[in-house]
PDB file of N, CA and C in Angstrom:
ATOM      1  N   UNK A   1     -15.605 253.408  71.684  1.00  0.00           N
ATOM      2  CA  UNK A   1     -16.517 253.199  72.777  1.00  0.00           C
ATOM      3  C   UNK A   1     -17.916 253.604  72.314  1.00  0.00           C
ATOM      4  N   UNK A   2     -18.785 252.748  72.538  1.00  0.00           N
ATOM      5  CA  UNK A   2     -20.648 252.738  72.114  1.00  0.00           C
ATOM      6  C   UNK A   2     -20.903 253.719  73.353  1.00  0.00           C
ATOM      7  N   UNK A   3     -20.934 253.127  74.199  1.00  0.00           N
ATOM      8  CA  UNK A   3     -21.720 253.918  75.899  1.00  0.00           C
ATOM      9  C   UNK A   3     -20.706 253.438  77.393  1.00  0.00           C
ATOM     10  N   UNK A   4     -21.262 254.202  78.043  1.00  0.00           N
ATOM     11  CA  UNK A   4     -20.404 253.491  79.676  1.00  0.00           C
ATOM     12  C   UNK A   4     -21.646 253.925  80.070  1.00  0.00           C
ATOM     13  N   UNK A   5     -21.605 253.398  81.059  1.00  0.00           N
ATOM     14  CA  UNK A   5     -22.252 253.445  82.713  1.00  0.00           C
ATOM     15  C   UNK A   5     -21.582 252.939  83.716  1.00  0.00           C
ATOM     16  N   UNK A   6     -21.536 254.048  84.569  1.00  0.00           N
ATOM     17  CA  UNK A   6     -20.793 254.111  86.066  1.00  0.00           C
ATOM     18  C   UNK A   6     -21.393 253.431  87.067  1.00  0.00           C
ATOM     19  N   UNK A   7     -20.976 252.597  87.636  1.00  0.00           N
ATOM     20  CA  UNK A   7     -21.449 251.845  88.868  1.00  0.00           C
ATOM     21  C   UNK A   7     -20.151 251.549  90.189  1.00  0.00           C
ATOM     22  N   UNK A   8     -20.684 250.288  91.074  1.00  0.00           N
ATOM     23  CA  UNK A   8     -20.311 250.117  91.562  1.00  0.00           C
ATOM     24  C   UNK A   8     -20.191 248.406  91.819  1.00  0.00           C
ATOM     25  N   UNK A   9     -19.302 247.656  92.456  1.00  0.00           N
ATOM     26  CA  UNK A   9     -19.135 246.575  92.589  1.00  0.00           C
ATOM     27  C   UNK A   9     -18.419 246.060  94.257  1.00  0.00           C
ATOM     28  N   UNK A  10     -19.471 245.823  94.815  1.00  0.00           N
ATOM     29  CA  UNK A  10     -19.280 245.774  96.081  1.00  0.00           C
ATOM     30  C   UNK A  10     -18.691 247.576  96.478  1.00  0.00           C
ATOM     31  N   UNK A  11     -17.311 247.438  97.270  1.00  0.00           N
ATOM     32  CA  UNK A  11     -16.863 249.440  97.356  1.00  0.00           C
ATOM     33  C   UNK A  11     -16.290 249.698  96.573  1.00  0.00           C
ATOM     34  N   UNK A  12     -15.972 249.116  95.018  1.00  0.00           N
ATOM     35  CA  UNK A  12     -14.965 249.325  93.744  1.00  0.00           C
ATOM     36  C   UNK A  12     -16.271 250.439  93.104  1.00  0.00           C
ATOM     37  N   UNK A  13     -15.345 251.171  92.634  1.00  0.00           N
ATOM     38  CA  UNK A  13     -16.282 252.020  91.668  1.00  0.00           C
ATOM     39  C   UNK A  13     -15.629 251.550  90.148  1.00  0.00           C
ATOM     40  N   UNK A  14     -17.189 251.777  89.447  1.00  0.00           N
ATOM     41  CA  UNK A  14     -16.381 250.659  88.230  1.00  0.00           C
ATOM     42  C   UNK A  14     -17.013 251.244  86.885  1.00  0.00           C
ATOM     43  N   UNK A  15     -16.482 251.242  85.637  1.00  0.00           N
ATOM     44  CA  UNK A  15     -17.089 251.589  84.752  1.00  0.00           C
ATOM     45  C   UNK A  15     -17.162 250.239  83.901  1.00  0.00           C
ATOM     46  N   UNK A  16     -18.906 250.640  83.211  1.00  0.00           N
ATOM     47  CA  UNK A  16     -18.783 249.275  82.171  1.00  0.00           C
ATOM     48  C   UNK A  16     -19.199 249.732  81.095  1.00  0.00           C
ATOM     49  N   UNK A  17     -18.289 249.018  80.184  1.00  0.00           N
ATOM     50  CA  UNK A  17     -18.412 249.769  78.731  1.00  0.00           C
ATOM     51  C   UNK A  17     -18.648 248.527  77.422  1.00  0.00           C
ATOM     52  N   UNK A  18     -19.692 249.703  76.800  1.00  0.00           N
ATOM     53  CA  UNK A  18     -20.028 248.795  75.418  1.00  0.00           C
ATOM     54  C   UNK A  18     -19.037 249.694  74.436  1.00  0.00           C
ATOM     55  N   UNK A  19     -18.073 248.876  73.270  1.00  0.00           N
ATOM     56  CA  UNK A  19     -17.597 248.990  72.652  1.00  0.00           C
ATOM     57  C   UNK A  19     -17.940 248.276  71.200  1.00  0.00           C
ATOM     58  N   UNK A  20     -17.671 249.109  69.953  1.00  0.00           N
ATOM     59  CA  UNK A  20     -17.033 248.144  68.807  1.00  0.00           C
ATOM     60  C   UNK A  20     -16.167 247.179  68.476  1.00  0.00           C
ATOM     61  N   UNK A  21     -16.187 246.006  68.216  1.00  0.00           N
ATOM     62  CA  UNK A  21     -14.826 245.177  68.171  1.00  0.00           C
ATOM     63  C   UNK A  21     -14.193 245.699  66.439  1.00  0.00           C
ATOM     64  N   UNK A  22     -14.911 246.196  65.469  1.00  0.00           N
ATOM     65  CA  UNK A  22     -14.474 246.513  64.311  1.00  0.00           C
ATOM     66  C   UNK A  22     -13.946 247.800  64.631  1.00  0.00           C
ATOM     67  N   UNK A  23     -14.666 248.486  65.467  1.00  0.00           N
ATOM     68  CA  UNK A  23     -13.739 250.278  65.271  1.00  0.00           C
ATOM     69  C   UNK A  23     -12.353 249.689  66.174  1.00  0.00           C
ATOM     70  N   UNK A  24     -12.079 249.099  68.093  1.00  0.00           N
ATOM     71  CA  UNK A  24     -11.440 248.970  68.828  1.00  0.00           C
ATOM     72  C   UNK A  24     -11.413 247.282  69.184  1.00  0.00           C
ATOM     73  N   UNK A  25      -9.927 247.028  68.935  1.00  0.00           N
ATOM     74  CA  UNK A  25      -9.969 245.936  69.629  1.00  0.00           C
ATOM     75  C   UNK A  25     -10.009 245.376  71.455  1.00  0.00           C
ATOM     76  N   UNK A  26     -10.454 244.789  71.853  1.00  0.00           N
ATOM     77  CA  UNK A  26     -10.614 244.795  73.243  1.00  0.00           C
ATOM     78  C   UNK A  26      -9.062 245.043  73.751  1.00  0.00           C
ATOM     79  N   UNK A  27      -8.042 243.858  73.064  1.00  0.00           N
ATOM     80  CA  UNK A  27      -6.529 244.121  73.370  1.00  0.00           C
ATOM     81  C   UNK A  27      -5.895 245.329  74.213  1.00  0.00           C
ATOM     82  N   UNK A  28      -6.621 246.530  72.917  1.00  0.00           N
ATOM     83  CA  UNK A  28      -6.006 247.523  72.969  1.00  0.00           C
ATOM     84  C   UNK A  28      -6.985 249.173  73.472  1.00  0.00           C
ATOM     85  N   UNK A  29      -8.106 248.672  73.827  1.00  0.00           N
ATOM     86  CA  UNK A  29      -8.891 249.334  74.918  1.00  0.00           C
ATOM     87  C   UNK A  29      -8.378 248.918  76.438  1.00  0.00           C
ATOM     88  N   UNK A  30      -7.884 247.606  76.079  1.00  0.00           N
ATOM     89  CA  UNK A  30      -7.305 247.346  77.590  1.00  0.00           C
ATOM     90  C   UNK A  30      -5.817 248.246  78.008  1.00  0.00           C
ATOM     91  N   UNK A  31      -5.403 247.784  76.899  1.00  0.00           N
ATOM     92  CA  UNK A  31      -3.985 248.295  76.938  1.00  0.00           C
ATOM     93  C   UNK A  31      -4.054 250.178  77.463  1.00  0.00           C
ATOM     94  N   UNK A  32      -5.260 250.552  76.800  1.00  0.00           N
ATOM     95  CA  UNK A  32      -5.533 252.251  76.765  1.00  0.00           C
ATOM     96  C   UNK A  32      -6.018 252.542  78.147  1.00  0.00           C
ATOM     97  N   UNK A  33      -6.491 251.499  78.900  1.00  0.00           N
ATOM     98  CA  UNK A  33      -7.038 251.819  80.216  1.00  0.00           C
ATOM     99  C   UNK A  33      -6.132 251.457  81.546  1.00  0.00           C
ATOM    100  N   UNK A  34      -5.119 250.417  81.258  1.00  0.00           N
ATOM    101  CA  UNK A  34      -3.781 250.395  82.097  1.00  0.00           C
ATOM    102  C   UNK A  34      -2.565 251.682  81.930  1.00  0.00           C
ATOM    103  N   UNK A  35      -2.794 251.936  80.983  1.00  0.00           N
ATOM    104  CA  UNK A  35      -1.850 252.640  80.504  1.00  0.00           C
ATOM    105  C   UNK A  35      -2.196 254.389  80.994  1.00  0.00           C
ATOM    106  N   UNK A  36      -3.701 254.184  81.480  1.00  0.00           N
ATOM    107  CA  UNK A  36      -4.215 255.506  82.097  1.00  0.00           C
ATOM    108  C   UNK A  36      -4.789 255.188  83.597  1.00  0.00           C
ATOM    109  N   UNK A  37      -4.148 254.451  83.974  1.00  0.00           N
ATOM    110  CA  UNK A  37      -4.223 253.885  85.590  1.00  0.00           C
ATOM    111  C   UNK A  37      -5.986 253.175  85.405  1.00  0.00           C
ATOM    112  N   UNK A  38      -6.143 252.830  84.873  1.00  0.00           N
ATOM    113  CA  UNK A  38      -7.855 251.976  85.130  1.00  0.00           C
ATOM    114  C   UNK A  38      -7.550 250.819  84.744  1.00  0.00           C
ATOM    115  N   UNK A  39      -8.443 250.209  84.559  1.00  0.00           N
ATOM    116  CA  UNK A  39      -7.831 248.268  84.129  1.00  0.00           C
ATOM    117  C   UNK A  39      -7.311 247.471  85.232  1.00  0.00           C
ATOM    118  N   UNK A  40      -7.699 248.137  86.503  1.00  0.00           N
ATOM    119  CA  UNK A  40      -6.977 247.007  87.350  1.00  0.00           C
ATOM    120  C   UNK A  40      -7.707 245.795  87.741  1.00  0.00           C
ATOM    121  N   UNK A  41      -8.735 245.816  87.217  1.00  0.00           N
ATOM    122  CA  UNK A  41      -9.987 244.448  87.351  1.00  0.00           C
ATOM    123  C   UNK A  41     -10.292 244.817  86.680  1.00  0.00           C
ATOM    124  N   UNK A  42     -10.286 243.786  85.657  1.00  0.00           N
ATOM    125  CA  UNK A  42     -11.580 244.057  84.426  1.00  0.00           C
ATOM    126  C   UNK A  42     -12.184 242.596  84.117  1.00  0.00           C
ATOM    127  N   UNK A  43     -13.223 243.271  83.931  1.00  0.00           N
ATOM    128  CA  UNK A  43     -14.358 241.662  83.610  1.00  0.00           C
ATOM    129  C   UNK A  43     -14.928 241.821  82.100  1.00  0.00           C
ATOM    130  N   UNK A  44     -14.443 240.262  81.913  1.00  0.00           N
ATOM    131  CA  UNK A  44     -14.972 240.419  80.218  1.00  0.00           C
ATOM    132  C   UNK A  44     -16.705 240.085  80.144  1.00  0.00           C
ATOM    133  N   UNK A  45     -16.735 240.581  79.541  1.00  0.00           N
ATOM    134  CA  UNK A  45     -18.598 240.551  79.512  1.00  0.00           C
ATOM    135  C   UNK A  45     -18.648 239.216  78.751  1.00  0.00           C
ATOM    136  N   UNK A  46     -17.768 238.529  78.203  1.00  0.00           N
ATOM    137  CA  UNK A  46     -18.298 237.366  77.232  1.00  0.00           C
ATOM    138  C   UNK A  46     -17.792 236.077  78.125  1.00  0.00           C
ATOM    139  N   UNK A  47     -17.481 236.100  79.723  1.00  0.00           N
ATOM    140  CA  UNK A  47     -17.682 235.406  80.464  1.00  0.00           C
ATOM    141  C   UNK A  47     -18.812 235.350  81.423  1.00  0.00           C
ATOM    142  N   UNK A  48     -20.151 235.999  80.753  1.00  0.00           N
ATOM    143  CA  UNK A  48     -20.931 235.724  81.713  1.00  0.00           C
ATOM    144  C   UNK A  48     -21.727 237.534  82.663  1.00  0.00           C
ATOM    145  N   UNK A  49     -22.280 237.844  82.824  1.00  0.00           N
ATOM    146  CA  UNK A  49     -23.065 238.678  83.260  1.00  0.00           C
ATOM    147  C   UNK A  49     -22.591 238.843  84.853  1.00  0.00           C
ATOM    148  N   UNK A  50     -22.008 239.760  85.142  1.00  0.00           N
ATOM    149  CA  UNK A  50     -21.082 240.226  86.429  1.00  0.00           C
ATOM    150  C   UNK A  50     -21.927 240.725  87.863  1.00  0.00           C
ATOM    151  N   UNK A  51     -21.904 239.695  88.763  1.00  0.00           N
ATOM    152  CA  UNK A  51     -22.777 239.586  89.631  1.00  0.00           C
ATOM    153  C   UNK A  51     -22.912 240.935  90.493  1.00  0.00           C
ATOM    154  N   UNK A  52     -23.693 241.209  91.204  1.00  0.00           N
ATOM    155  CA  UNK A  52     -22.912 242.959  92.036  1.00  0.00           C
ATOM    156  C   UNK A  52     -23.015 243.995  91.382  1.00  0.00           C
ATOM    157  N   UNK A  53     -23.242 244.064  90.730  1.00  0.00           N
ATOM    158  CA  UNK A  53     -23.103 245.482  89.484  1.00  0.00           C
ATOM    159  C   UNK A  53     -24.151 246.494  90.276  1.00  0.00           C
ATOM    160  N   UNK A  54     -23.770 247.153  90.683  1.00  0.00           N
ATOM    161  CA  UNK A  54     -25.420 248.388  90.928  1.00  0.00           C
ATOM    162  C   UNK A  54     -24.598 249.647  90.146  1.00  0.00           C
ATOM    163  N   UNK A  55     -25.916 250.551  89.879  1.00  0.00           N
ATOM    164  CA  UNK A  55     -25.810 251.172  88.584  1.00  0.00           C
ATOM    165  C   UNK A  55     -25.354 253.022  89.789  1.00  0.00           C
ATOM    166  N   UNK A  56     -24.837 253.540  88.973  1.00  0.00           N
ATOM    167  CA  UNK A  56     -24.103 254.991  89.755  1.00  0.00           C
ATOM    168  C   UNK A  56     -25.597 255.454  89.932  1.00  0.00           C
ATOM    169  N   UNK A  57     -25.719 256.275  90.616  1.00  0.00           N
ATOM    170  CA  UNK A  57     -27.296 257.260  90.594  1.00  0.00           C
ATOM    171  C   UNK A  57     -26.927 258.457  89.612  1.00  0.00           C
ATOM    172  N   UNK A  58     -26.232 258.817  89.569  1.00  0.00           N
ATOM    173  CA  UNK A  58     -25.639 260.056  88.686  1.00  0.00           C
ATOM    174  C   UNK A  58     -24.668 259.320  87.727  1.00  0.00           C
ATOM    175  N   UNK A  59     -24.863 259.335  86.270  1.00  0.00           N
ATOM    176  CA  UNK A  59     -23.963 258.909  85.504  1.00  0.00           C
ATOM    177  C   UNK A  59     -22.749 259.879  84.440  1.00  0.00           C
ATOM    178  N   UNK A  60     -23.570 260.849  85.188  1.00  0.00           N
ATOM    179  CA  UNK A  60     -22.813 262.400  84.410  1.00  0.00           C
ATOM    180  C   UNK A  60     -22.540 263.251  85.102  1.00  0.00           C
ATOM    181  N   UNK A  61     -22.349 262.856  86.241  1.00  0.00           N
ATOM    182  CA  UNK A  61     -21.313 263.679  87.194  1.00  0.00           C
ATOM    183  C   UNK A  61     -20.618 264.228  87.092  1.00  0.00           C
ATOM    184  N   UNK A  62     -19.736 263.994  86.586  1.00  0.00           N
ATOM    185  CA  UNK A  62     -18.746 265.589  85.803  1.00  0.00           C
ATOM    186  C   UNK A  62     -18.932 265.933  85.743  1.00  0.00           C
ATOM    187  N   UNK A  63     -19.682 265.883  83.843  1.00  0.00           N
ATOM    188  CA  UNK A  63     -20.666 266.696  82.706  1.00  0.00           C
ATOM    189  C   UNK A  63     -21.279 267.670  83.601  1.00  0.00           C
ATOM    190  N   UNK A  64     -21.988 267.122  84.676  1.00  0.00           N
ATOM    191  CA  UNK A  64     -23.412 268.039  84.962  1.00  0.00           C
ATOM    192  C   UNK A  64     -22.734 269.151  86.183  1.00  0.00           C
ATOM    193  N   UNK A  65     -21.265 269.018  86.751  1.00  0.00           N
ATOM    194  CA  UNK A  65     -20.377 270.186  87.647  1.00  0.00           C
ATOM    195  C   UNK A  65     -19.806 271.177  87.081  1.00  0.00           C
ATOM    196  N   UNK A  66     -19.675 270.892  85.493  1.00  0.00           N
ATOM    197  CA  UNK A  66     -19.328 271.948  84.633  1.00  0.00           C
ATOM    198  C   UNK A  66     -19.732 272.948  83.818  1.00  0.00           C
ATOM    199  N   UNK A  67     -19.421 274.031  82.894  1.00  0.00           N
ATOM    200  CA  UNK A  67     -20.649 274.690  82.688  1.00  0.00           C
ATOM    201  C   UNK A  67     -21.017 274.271  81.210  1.00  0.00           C
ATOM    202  N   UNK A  68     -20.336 272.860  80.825  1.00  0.00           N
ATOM    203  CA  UNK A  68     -21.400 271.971  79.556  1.00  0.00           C
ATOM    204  C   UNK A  68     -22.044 271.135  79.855  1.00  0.00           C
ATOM    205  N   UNK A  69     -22.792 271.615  81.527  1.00  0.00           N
ATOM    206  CA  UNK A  69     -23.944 270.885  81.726  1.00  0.00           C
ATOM    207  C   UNK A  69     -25.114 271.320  80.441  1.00  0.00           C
ATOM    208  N   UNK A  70     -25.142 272.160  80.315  1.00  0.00           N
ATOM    209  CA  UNK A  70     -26.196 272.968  79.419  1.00  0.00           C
ATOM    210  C   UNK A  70     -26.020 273.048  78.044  1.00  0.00           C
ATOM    211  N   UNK A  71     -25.227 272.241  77.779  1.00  0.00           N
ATOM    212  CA  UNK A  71     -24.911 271.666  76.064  1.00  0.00           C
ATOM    213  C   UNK A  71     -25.696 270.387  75.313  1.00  0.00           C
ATOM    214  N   UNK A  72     -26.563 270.900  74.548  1.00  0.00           N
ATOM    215  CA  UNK A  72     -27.566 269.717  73.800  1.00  0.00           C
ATOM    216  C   UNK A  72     -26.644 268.964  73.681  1.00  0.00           C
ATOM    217  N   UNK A  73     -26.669 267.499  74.154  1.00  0.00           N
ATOM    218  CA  UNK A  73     -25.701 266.529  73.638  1.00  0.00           C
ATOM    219  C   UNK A  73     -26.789 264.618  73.615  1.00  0.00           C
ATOM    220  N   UNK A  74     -26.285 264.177  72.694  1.00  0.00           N
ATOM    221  CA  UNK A  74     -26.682 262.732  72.557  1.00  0.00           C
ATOM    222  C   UNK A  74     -26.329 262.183  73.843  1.00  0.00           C
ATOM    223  N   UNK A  75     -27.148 261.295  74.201  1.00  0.00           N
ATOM    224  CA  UNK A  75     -26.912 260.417  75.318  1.00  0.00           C
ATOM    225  C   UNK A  75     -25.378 259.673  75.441  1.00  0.00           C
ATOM    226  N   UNK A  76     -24.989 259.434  73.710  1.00  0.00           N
ATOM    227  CA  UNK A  76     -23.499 258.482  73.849  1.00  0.00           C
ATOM    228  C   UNK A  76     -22.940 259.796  73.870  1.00  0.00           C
ATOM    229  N   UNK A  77     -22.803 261.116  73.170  1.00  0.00           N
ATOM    230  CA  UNK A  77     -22.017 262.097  73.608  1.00  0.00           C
ATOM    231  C   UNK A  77     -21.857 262.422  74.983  1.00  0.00           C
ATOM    232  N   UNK A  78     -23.290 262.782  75.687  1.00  0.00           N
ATOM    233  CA  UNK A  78     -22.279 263.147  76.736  1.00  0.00           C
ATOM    234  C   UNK A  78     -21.807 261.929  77.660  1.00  0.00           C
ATOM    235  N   UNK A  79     -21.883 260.617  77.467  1.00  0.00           N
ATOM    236  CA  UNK A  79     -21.321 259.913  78.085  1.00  0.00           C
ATOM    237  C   UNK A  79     -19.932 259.581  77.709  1.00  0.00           C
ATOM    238  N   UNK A  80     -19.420 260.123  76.557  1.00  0.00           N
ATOM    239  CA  UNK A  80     -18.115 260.253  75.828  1.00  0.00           C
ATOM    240  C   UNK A  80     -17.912 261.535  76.606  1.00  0.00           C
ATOM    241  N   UNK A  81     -18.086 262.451  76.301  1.00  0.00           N
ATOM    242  CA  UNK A  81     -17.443 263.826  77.009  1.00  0.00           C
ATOM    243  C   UNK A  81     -17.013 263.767  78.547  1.00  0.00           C
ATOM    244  N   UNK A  82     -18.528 263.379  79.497  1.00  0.00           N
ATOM    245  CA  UNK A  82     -18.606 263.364  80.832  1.00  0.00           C
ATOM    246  C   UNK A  82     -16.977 262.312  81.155  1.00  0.00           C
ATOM    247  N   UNK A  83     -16.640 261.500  80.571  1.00  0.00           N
ATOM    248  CA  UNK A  83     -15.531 260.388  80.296  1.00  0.00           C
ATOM    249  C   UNK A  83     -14.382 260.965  80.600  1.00  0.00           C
ATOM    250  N   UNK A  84     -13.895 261.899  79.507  1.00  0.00           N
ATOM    251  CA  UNK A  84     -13.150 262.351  79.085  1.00  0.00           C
ATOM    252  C   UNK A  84     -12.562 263.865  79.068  1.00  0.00           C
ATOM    253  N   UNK A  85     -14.023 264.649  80.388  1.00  0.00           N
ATOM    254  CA  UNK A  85     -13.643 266.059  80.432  1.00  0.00           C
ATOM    255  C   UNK A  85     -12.069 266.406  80.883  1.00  0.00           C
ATOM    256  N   UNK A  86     -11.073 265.588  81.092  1.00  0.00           N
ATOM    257  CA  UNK A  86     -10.197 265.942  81.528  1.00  0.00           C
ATOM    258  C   UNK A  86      -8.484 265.685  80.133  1.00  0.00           C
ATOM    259  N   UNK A  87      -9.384 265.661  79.432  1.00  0.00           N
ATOM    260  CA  UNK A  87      -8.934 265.046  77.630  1.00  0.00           C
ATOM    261  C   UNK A  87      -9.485 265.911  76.898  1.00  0.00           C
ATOM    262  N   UNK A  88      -9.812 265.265  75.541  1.00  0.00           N
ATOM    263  CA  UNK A  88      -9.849 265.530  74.662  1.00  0.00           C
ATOM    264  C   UNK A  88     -11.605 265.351  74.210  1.00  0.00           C
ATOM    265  N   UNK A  89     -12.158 265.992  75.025  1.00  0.00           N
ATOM    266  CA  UNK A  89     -13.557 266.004  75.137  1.00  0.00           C
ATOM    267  C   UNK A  89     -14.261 266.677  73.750  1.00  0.00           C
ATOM    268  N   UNK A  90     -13.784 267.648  73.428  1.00  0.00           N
ATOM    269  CA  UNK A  90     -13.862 267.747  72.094  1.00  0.00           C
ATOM    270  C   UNK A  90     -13.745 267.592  70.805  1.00  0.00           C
ATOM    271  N   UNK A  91     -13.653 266.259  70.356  1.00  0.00           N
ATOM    272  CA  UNK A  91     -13.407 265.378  69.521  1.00  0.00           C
ATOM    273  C   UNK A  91     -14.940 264.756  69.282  1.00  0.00           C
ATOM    274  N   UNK A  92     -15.604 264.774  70.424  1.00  0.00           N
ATOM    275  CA  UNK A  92     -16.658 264.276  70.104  1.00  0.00           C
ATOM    276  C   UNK A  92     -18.028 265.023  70.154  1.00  0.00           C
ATOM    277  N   UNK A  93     -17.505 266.510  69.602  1.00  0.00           N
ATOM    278  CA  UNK A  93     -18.305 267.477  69.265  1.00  0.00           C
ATOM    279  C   UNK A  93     -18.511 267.718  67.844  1.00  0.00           C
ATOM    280  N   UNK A  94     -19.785 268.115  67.505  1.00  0.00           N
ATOM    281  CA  UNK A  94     -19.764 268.874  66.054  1.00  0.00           C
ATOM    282  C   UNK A  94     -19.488 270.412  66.278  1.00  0.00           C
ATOM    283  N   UNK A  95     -19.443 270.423  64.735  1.00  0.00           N
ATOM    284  CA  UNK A  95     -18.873 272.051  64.894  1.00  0.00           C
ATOM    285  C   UNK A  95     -19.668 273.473  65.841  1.00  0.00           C
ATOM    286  N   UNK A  96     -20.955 272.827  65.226  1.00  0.00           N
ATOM    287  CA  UNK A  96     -21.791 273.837  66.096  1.00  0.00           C
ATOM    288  C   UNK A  96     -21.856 273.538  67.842  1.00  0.00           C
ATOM    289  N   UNK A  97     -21.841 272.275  68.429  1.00  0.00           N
ATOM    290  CA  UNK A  97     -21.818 272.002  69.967  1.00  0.00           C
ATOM    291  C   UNK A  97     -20.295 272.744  69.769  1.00  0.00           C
ATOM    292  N   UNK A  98     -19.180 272.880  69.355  1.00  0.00           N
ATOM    293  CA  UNK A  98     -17.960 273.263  69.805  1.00  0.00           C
ATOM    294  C   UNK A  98     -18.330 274.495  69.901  1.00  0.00           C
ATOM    295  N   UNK A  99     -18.551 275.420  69.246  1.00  0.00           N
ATOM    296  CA  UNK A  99     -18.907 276.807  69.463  1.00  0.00           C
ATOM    297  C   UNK A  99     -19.865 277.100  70.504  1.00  0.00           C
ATOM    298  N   UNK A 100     -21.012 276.376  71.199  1.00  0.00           N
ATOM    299  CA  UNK A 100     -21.564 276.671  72.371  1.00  0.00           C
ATOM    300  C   UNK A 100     -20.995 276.434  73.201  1.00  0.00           C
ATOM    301  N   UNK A 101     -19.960 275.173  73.144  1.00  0.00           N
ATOM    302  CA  UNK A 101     -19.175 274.789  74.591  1.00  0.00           C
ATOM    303  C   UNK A 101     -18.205 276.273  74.578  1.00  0.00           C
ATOM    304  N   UNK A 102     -17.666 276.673  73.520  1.00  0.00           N
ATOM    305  CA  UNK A 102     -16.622 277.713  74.047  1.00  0.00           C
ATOM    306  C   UNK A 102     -17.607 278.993  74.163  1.00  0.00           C
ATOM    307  N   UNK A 103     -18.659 279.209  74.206  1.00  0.00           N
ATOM    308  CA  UNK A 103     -19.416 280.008  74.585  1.00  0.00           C
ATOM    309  C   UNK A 103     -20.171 279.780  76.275  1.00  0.00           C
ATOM    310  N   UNK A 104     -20.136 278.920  76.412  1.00  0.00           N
ATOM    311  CA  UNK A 104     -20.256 278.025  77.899  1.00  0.00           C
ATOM    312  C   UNK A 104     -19.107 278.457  79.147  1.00  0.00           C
ATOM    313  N   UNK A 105     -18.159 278.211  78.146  1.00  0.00           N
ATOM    314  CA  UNK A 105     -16.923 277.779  78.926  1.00  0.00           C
ATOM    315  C   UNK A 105     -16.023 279.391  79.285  1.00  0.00           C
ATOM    316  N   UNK A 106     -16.713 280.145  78.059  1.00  0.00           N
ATOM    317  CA  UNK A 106     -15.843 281.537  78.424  1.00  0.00           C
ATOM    318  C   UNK A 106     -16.683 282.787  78.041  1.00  0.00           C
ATOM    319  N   UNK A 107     -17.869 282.878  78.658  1.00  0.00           N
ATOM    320  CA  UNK A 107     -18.986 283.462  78.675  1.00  0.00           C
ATOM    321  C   UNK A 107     -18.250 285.237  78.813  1.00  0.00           C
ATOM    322  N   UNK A 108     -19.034 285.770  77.166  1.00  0.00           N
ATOM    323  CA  UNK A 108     -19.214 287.088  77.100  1.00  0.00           C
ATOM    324  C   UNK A 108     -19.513 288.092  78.640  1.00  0.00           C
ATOM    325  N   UNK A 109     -18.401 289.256  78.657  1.00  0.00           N
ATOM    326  CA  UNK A 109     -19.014 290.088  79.650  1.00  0.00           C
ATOM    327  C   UNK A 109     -19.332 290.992  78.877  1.00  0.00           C
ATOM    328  N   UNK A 110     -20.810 291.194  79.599  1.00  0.00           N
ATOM    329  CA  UNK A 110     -21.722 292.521  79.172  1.00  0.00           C
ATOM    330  C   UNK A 110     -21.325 293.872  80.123  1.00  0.00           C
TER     331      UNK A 110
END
């Protein structure tokens, strides 16, 4: 996955995602998103530009309820993390963001 952005489509809440076709095949991004209850409408972007789309106002909603709101992160990171806080969110950390998140996450008592 390149980026998502969270929106909406008519009252569907919807995510739309730019991907690699060399790193992920679409097949099997699909397959990864039925298989985790999402995928129940999906629109291929190479039919055409998807009418309705309005964009989330908050796209890091998670990210920003937790306490790695306050973690320097790339725009595609935290839109990978914010994704995935309920996974394997750390995969798409370097070594040094991993050591602030667990400094975040389980803050020294003085």
């Amino acid at each position: 996955m390149v980026k998502t952005r969270q929106g909406w489509i008519g009252k569907e809440e919807v995510v739309k995602v730019w991907f690699d076709p060399k790193a992920v095949s679409y097949e099997s991004m699909l397959d990864h998103a039925k298989a985790n209850q999402g995928g129940r409408h999906v629109w291929d972007s190479r039919q055409g530009e998807e009418s309705g789309f309005r964009l989330d106002g908050e796209q890091k909603y998670y990210l920003l309820q937790s306490p790695l709101r306050d973690l320097v992160l790339s725009e595609t990171q935290a839109s990978r993390v914010n994704a995935s806080l309920k996974g394997n969110w750390q995969q798409y950390l370097a070594p040094s963001q991993l050591q602030r998140a667990e400094e975040l996450l389980h803050p020294k008592k003085k």
